[in-house]
N, C-alpha and C. Protein backbone atom coordinates (compact mmCIF):
# COMPACT_ATOMS: atom_id res chain seq x y z
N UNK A 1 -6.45 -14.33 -10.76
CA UNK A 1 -7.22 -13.10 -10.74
C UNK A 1 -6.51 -11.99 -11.53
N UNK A 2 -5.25 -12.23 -11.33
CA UNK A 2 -4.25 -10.57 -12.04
C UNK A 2 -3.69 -11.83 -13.33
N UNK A 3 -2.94 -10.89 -13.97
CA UNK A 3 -2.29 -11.25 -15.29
C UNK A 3 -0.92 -10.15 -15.09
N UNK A 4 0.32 -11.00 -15.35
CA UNK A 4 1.49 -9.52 -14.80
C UNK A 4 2.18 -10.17 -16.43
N UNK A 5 2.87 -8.58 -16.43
CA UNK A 5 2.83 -7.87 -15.11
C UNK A 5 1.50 -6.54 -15.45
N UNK A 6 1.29 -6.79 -14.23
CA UNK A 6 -0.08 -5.10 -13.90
C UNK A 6 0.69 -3.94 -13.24
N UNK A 7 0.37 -2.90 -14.26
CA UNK A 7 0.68 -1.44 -13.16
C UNK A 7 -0.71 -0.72 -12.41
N UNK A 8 -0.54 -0.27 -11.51
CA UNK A 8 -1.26 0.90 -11.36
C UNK A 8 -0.95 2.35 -10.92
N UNK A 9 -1.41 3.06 -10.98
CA UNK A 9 -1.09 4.35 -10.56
C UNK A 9 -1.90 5.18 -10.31
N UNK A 10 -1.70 6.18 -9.31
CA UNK A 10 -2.16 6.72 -7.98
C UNK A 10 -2.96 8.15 -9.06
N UNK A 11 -2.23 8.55 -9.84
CA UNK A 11 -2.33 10.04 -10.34
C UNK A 11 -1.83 11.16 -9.98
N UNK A 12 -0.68 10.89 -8.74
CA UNK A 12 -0.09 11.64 -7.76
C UNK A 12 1.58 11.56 -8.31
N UNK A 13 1.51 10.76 -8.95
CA UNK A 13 3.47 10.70 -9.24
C UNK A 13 3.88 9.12 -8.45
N UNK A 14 2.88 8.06 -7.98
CA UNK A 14 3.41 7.14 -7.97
C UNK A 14 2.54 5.67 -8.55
N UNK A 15 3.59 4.89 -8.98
CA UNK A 15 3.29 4.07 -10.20
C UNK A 15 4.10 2.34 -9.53
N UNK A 16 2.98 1.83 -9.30
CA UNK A 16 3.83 0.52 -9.09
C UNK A 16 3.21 -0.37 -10.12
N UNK A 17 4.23 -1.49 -10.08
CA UNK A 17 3.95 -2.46 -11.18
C UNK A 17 4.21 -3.79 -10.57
N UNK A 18 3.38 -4.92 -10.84
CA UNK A 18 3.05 -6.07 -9.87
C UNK A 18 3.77 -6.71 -11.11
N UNK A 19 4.74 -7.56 -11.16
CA UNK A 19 5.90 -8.20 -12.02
C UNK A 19 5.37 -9.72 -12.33
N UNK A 20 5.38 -10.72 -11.32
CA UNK A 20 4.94 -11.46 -11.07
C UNK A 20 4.86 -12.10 -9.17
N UNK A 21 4.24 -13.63 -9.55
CA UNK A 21 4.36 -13.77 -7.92
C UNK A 21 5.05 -15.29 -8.48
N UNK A 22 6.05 -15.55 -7.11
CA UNK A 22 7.44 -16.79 -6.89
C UNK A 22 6.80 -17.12 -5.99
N UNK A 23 7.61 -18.37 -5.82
CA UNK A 23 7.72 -19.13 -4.42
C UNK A 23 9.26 -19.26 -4.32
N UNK A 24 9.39 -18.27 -2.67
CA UNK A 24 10.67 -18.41 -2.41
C UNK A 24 11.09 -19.07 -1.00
N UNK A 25 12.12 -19.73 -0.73
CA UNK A 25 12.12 -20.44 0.67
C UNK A 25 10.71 -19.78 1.48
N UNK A 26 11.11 -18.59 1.95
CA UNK A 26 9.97 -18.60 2.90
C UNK A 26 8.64 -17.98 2.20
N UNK A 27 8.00 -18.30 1.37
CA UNK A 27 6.85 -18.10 0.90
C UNK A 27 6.58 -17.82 -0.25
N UNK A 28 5.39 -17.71 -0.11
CA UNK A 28 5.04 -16.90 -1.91
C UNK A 28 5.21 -15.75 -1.54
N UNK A 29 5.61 -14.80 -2.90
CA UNK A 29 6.05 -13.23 -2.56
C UNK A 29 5.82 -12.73 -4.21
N UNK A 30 5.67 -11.51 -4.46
CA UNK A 30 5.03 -11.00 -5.18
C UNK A 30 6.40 -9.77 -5.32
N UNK A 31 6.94 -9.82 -7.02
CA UNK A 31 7.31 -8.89 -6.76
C UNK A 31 7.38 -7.55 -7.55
N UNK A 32 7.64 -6.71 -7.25
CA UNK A 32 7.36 -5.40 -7.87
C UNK A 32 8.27 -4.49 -8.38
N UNK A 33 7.69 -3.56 -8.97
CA UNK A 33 8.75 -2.52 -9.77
C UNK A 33 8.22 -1.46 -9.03
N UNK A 34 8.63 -0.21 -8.72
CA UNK A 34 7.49 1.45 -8.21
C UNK A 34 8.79 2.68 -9.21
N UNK A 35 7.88 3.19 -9.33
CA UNK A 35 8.46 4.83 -9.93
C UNK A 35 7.82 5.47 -9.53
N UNK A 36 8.57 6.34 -8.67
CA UNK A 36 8.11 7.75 -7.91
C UNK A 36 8.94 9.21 -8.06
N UNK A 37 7.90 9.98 -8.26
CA UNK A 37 8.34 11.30 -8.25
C UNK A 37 8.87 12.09 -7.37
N UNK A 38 9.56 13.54 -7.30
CA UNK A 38 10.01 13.78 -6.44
C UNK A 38 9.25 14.01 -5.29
N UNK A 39 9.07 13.85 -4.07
CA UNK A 39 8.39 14.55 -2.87
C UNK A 39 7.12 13.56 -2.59
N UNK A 40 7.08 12.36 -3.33
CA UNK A 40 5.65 11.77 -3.43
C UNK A 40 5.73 10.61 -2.55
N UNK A 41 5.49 9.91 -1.56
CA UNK A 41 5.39 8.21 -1.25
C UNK A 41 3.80 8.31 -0.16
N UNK A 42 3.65 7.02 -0.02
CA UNK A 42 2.40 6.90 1.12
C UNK A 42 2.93 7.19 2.53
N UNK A 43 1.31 7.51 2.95
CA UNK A 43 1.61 8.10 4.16
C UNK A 43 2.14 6.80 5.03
N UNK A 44 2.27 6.86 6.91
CA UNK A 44 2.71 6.00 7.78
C UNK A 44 1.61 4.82 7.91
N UNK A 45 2.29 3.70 7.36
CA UNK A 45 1.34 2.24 7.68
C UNK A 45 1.97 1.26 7.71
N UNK A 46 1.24 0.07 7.84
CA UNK A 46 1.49 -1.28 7.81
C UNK A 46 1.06 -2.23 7.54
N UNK A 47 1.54 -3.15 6.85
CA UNK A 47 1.55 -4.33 6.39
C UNK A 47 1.39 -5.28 7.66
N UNK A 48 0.15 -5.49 8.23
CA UNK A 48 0.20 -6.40 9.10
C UNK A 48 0.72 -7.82 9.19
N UNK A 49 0.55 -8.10 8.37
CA UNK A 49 1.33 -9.67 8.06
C UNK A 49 2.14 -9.76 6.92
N UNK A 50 2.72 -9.26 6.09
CA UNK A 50 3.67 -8.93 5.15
C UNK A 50 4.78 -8.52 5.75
N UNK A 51 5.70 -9.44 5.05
CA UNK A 51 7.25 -8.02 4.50
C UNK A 51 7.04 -7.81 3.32
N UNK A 52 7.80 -6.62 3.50
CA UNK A 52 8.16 -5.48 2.23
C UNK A 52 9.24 -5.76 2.33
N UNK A 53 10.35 -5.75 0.77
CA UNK A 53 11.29 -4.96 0.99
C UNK A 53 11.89 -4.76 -0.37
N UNK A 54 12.74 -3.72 -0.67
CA UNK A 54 12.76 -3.16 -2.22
C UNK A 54 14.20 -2.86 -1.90
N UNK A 55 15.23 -2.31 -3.52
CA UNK A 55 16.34 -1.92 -3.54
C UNK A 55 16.30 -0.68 -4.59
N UNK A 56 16.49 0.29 -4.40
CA UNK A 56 16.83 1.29 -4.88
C UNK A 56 18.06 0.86 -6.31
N UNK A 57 17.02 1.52 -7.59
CA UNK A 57 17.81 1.17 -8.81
C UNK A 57 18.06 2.54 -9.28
N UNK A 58 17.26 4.17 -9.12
CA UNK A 58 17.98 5.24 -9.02
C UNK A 58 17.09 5.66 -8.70
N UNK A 59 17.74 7.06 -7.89
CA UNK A 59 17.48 7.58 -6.98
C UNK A 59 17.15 7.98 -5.87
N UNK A 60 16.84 8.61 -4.51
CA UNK A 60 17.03 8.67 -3.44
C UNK A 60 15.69 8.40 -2.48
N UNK A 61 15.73 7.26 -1.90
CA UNK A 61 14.37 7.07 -1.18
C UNK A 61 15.01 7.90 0.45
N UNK A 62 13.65 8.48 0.96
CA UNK A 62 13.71 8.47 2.16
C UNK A 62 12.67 7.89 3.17
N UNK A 63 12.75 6.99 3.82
CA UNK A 63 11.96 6.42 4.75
C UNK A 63 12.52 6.48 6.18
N UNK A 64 10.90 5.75 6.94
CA UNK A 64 10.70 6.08 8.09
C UNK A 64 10.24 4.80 8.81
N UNK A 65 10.77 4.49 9.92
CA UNK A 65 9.85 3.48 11.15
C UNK A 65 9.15 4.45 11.77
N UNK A 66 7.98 3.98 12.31
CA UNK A 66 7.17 4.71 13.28
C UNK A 66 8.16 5.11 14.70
N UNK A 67 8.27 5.98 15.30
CA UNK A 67 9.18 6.74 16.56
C UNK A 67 10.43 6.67 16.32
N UNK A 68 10.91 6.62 14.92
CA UNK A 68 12.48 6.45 14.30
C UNK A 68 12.73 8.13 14.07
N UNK A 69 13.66 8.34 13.37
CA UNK A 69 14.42 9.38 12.44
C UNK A 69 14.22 9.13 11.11
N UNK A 70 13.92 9.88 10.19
CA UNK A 70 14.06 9.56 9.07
C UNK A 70 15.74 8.84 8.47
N UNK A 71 15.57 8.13 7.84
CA UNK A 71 16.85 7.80 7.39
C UNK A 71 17.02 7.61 5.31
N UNK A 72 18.21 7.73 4.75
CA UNK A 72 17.98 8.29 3.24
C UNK A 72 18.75 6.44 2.52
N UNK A 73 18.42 6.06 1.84
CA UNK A 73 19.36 5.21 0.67
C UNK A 73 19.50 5.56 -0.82
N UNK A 74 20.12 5.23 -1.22
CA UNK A 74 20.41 5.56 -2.70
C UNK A 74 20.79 3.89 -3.58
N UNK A 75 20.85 4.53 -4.71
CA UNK A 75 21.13 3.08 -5.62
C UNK A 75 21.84 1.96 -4.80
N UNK A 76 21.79 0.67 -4.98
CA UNK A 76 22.23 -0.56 -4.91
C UNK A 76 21.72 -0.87 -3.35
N UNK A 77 21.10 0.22 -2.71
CA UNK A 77 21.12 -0.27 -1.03
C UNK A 77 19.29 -0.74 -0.74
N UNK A 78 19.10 -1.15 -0.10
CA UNK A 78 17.85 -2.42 -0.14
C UNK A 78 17.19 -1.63 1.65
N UNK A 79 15.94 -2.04 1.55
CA UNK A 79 15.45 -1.67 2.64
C UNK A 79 14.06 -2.73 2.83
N UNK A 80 14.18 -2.85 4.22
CA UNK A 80 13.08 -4.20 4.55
C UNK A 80 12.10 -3.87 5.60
N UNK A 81 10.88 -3.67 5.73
CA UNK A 81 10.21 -3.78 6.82
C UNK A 81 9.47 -4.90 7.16
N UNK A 82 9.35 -5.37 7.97
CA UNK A 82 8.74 -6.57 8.58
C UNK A 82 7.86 -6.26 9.01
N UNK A 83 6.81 -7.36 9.04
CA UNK A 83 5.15 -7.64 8.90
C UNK A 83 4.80 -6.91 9.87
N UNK A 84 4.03 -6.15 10.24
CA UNK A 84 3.56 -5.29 11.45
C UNK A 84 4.24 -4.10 11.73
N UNK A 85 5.36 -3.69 10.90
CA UNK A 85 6.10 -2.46 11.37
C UNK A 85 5.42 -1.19 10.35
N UNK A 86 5.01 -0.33 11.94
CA UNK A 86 4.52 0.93 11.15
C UNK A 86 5.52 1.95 10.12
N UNK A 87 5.78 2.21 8.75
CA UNK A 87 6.49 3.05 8.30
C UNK A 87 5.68 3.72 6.94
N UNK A 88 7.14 4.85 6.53
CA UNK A 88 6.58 5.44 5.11
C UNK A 88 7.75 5.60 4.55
N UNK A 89 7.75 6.27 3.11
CA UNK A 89 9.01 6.44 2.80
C UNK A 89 8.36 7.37 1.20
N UNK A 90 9.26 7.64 1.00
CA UNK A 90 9.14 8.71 -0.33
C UNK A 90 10.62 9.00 -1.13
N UNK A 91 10.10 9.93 -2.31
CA UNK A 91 11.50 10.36 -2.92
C UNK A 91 11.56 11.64 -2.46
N UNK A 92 13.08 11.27 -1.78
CA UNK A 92 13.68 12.14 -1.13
C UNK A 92 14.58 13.20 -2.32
N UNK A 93 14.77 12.67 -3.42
CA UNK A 93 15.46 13.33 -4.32
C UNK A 93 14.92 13.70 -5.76
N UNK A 94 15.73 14.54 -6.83
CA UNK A 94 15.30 15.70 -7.57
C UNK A 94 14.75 14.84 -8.73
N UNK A 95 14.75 13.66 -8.87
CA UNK A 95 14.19 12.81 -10.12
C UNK A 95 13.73 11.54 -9.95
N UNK A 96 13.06 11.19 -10.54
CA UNK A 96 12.15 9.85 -10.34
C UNK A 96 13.09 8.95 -9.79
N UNK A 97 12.15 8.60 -8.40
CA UNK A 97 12.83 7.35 -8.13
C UNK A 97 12.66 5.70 -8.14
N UNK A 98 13.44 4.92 -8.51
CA UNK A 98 13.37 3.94 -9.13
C UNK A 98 13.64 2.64 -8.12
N UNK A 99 12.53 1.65 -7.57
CA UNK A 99 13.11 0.61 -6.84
C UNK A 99 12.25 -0.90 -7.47
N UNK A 100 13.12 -1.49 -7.11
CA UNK A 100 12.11 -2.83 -7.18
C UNK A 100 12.57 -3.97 -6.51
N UNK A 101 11.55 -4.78 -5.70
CA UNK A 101 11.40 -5.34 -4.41
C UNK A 101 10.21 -6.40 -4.26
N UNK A 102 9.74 -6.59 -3.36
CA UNK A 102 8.53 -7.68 -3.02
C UNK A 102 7.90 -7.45 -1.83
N UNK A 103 6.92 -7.90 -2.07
CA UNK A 103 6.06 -8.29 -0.58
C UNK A 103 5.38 -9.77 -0.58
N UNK A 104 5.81 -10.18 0.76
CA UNK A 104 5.51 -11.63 1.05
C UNK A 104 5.13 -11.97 2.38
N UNK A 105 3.91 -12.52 2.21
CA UNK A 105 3.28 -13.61 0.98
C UNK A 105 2.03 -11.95 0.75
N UNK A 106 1.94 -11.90 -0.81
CA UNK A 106 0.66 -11.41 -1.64
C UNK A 106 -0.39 -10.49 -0.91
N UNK A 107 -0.80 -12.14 -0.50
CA UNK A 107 -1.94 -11.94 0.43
C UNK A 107 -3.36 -10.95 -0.59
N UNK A 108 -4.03 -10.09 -0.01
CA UNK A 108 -4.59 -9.09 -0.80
C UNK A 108 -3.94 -7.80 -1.34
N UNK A 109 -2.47 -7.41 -1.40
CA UNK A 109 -1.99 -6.28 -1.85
C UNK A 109 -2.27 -5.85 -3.07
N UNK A 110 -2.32 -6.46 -4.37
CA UNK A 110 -2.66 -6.32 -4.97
C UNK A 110 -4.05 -5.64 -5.45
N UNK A 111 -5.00 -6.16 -4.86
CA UNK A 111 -6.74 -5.67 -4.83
C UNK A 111 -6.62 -4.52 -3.91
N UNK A 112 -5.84 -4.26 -2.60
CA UNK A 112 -6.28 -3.55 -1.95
C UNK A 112 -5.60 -1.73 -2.90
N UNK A 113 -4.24 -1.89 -2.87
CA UNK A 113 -3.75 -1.19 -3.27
C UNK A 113 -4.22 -0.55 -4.56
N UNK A 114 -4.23 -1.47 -5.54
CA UNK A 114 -5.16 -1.19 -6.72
C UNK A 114 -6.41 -0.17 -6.67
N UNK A 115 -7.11 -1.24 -5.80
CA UNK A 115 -8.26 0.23 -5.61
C UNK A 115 -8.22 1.36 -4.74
N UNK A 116 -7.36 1.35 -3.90
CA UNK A 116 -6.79 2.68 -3.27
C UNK A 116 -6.36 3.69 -3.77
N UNK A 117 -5.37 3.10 -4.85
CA UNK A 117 -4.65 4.05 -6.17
C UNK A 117 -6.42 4.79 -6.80
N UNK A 118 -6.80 3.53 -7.39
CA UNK A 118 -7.96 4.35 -7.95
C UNK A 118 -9.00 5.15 -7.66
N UNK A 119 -9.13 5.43 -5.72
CA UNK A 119 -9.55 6.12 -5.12
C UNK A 119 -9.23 7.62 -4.90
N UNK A 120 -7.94 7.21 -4.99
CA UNK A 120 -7.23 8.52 -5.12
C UNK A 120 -6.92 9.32 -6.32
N UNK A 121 -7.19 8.42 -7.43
CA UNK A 121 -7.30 9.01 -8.72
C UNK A 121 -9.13 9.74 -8.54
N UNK A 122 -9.98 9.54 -8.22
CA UNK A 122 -11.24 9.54 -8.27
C UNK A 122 -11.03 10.97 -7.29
N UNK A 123 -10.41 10.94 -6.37
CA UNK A 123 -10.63 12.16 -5.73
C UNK A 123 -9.92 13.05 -5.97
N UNK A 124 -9.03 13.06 -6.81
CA UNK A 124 -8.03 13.66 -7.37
C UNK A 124 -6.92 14.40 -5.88
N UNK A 125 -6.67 13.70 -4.98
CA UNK A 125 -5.80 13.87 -4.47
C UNK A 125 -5.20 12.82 -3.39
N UNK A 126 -4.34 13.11 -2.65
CA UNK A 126 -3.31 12.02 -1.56
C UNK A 126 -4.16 11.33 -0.82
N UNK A 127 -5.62 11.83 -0.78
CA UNK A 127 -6.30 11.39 -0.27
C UNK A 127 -7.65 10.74 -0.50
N UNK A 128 -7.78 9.49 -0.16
CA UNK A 128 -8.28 8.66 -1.11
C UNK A 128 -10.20 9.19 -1.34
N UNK A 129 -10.86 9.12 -2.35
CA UNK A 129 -12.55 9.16 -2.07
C UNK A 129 -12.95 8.76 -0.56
N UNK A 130 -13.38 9.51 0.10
CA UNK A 130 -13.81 8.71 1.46
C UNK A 130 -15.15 8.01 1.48
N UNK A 131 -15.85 7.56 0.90
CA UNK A 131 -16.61 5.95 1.12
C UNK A 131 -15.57 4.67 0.78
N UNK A 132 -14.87 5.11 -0.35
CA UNK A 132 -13.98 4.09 -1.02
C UNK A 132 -12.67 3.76 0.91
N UNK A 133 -12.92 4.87 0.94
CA UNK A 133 -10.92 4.84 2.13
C UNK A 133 -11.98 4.05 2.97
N UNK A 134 -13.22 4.33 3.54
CA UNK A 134 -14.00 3.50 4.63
C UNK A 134 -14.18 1.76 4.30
N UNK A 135 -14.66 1.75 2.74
CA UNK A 135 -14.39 -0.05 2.78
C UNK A 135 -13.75 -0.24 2.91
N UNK A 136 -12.39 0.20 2.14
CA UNK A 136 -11.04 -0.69 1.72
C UNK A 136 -10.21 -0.80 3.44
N UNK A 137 -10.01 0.05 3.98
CA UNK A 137 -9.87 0.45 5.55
C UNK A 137 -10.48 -0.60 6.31
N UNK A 138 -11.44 -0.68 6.34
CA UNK A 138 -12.60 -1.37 6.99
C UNK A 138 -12.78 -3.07 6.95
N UNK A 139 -12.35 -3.06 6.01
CA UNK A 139 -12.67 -4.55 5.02
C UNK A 139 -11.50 -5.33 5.29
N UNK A 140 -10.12 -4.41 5.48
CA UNK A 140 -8.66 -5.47 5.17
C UNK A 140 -8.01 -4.49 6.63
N UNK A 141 -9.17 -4.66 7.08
CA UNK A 141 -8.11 -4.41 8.54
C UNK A 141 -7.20 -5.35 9.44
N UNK A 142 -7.82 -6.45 8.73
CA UNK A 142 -6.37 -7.45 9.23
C UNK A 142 -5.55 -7.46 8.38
N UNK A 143 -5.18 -6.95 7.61
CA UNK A 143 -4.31 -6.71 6.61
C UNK A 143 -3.37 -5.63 6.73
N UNK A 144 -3.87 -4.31 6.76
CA UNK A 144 -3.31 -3.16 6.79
C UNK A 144 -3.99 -2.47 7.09
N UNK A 145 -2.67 -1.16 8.47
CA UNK A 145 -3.11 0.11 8.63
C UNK A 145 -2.72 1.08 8.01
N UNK A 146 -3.55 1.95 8.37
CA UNK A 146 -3.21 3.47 8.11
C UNK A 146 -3.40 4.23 9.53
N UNK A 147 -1.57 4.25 9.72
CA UNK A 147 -1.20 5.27 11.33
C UNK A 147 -2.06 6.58 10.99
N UNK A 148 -1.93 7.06 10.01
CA UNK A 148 -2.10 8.90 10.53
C UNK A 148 -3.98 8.78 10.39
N UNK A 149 -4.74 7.91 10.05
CA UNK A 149 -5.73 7.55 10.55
C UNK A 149 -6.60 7.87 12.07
N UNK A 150 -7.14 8.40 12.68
CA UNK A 150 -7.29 8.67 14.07
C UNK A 150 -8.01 7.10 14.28
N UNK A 151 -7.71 6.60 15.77
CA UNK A 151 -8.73 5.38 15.50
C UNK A 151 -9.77 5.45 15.85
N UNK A 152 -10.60 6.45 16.26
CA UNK A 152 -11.44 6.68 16.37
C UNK A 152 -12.65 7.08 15.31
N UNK A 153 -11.74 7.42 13.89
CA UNK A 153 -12.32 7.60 12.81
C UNK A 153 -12.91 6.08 12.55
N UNK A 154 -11.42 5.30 12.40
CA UNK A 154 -11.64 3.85 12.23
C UNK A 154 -12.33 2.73 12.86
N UNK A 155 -12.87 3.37 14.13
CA UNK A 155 -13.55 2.37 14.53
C UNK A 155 -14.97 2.92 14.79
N UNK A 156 -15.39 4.26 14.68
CA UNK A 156 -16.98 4.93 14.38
C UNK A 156 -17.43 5.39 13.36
N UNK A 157 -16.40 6.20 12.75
CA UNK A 157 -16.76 6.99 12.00
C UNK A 157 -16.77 6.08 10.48
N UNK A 158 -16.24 5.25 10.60
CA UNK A 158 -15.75 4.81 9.13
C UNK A 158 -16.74 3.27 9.07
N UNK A 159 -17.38 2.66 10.00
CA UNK A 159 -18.51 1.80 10.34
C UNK A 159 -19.47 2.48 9.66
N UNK A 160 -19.85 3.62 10.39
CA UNK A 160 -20.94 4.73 9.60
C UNK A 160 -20.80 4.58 8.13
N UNK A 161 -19.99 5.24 7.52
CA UNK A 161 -19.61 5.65 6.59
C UNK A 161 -19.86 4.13 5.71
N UNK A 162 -19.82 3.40 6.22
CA UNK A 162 -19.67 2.09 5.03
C UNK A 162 -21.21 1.62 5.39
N UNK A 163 -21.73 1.60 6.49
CA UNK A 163 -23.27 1.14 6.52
C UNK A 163 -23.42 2.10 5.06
N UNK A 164 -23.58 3.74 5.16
CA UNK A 164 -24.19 4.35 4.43
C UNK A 164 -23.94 4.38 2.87
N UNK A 165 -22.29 4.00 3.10
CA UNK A 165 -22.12 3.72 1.18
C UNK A 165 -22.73 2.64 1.04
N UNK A 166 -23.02 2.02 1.41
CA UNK A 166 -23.53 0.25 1.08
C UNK A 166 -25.62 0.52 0.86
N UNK A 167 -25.81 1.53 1.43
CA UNK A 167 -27.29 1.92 1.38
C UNK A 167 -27.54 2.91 0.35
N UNK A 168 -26.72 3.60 0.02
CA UNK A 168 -26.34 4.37 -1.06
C UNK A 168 -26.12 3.53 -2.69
N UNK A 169 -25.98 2.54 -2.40
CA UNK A 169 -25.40 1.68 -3.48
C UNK A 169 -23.70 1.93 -4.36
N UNK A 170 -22.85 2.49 -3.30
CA UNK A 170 -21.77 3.05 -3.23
C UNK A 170 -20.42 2.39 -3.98
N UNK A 171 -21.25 1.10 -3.27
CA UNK A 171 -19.83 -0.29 -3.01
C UNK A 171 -20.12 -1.21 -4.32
N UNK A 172 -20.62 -1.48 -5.45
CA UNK A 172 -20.94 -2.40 -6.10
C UNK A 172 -19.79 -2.70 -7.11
N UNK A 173 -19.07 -1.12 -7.16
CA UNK A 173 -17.76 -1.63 -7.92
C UNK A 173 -16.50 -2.86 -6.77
N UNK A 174 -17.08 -2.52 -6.27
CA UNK A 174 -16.17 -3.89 -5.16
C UNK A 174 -16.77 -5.27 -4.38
N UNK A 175 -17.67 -5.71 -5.18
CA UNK A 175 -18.15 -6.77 -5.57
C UNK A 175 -17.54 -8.18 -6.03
N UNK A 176 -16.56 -8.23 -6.69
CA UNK A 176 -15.11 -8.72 -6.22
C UNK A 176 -14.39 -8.91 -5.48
N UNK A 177 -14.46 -7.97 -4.45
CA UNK A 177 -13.58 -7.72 -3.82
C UNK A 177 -13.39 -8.82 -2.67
N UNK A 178 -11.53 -9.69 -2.50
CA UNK A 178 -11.48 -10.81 -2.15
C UNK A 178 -11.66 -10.50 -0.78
N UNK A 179 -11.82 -11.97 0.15
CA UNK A 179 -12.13 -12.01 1.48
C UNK A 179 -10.99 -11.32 2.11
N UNK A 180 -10.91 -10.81 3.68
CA UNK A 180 -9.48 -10.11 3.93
C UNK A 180 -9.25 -11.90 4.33
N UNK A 181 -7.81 -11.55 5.10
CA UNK A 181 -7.27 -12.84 4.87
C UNK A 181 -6.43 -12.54 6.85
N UNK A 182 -6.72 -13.61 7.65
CA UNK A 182 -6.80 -13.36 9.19
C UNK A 182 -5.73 -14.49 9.07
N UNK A 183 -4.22 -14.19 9.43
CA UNK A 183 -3.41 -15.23 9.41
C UNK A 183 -2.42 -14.30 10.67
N UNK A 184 -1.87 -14.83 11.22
CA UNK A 184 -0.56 -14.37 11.98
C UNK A 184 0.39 -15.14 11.63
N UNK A 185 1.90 -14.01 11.12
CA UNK A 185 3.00 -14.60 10.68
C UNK A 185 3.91 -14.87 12.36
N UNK A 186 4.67 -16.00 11.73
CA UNK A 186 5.90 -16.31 13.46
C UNK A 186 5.39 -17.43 14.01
């Protein structure tokens, strides 16, 4: 479906790039390059069945577990979240920051993220077009959340919202768009 390596980018100051995808002992994994600006990363979520995890090549990430402290790394130091752990993370420092890492196994990251970025390019801000945030949300919810989400948005408001883009003729650019994928890792 992809050809790497693929970038995309948000229009916000962050830019990832899909490198290729391996098979490594424990799975297929996909891995990536990101350049981020100062003050910029995604909000608190998760990779429901994925790890993440990346190494800082310059400059200063700061990330977060959900009910943690923020905590800071810098060049050569690596950071991992495991499949289901709510977090975020950003550049914590004065110049682009530089990591590259993987997520495993794939799964849909690629499609989902992709058009998220381009949602948020479309709305021109952090926050994605909202018919677009209701499929993509909606569609790969076994896939991934979004904490700062209310769930109450997510489980009424955003049903609504996708009956009506879909009656609207809203959704046809995601017509493609792959099945979510219902697996539990462990």
């Amino acid at each position: 479906m992809f050809s790497y390596p693929h970038t995309i980018d948000n229009g916000l100051g962050e830019r990832l790039t899909f490198l290729r995808r391996v098979t490594t002992p424990e799975g297929e994994a996909l891995e990536i390059e990101s350049a981020v600006q100062p003050g910029v990363g995604p909000p608190m979520h998760a990779h429901l069945i994925q790890e993440e995890g990346f190494t800082v090549d310059s400059g200063r990430v700061g990330y977060q577990r959900k009910g943690e402290e923020p905590q800071f790394a810098g060049p050569g130091e690596s950071v991992v979240f495991r499949a289901g752990e709510s977090h975020r993370f950003w550049n914590a420092g004065t110049d682009e920051l530089r990591c590259t890492g993987y997520i495993r196994p794939p799964d849909n990251i690629e499609y989902f993220l992709g058009a998220l970025f381009n949602a948020q390019k479309a709305s021109g801000a952090a926050r994605p077009e909202v018919f677009d945030a209701a499929f993509l949300i909606s569609r790969y919810r076994s896939e991934f959340s979004m904490d700062e989400i209310p769930v109450f948005v997510q489980r009424v408001i955003f049903p609504v919202q996708v009956m009506l883009g879909h009656a609207l003729g809203k959704y046809r650019k995601f017509a493609d768009a792959p099945p979510p994928v219902h697996r539990r890792l462990g």
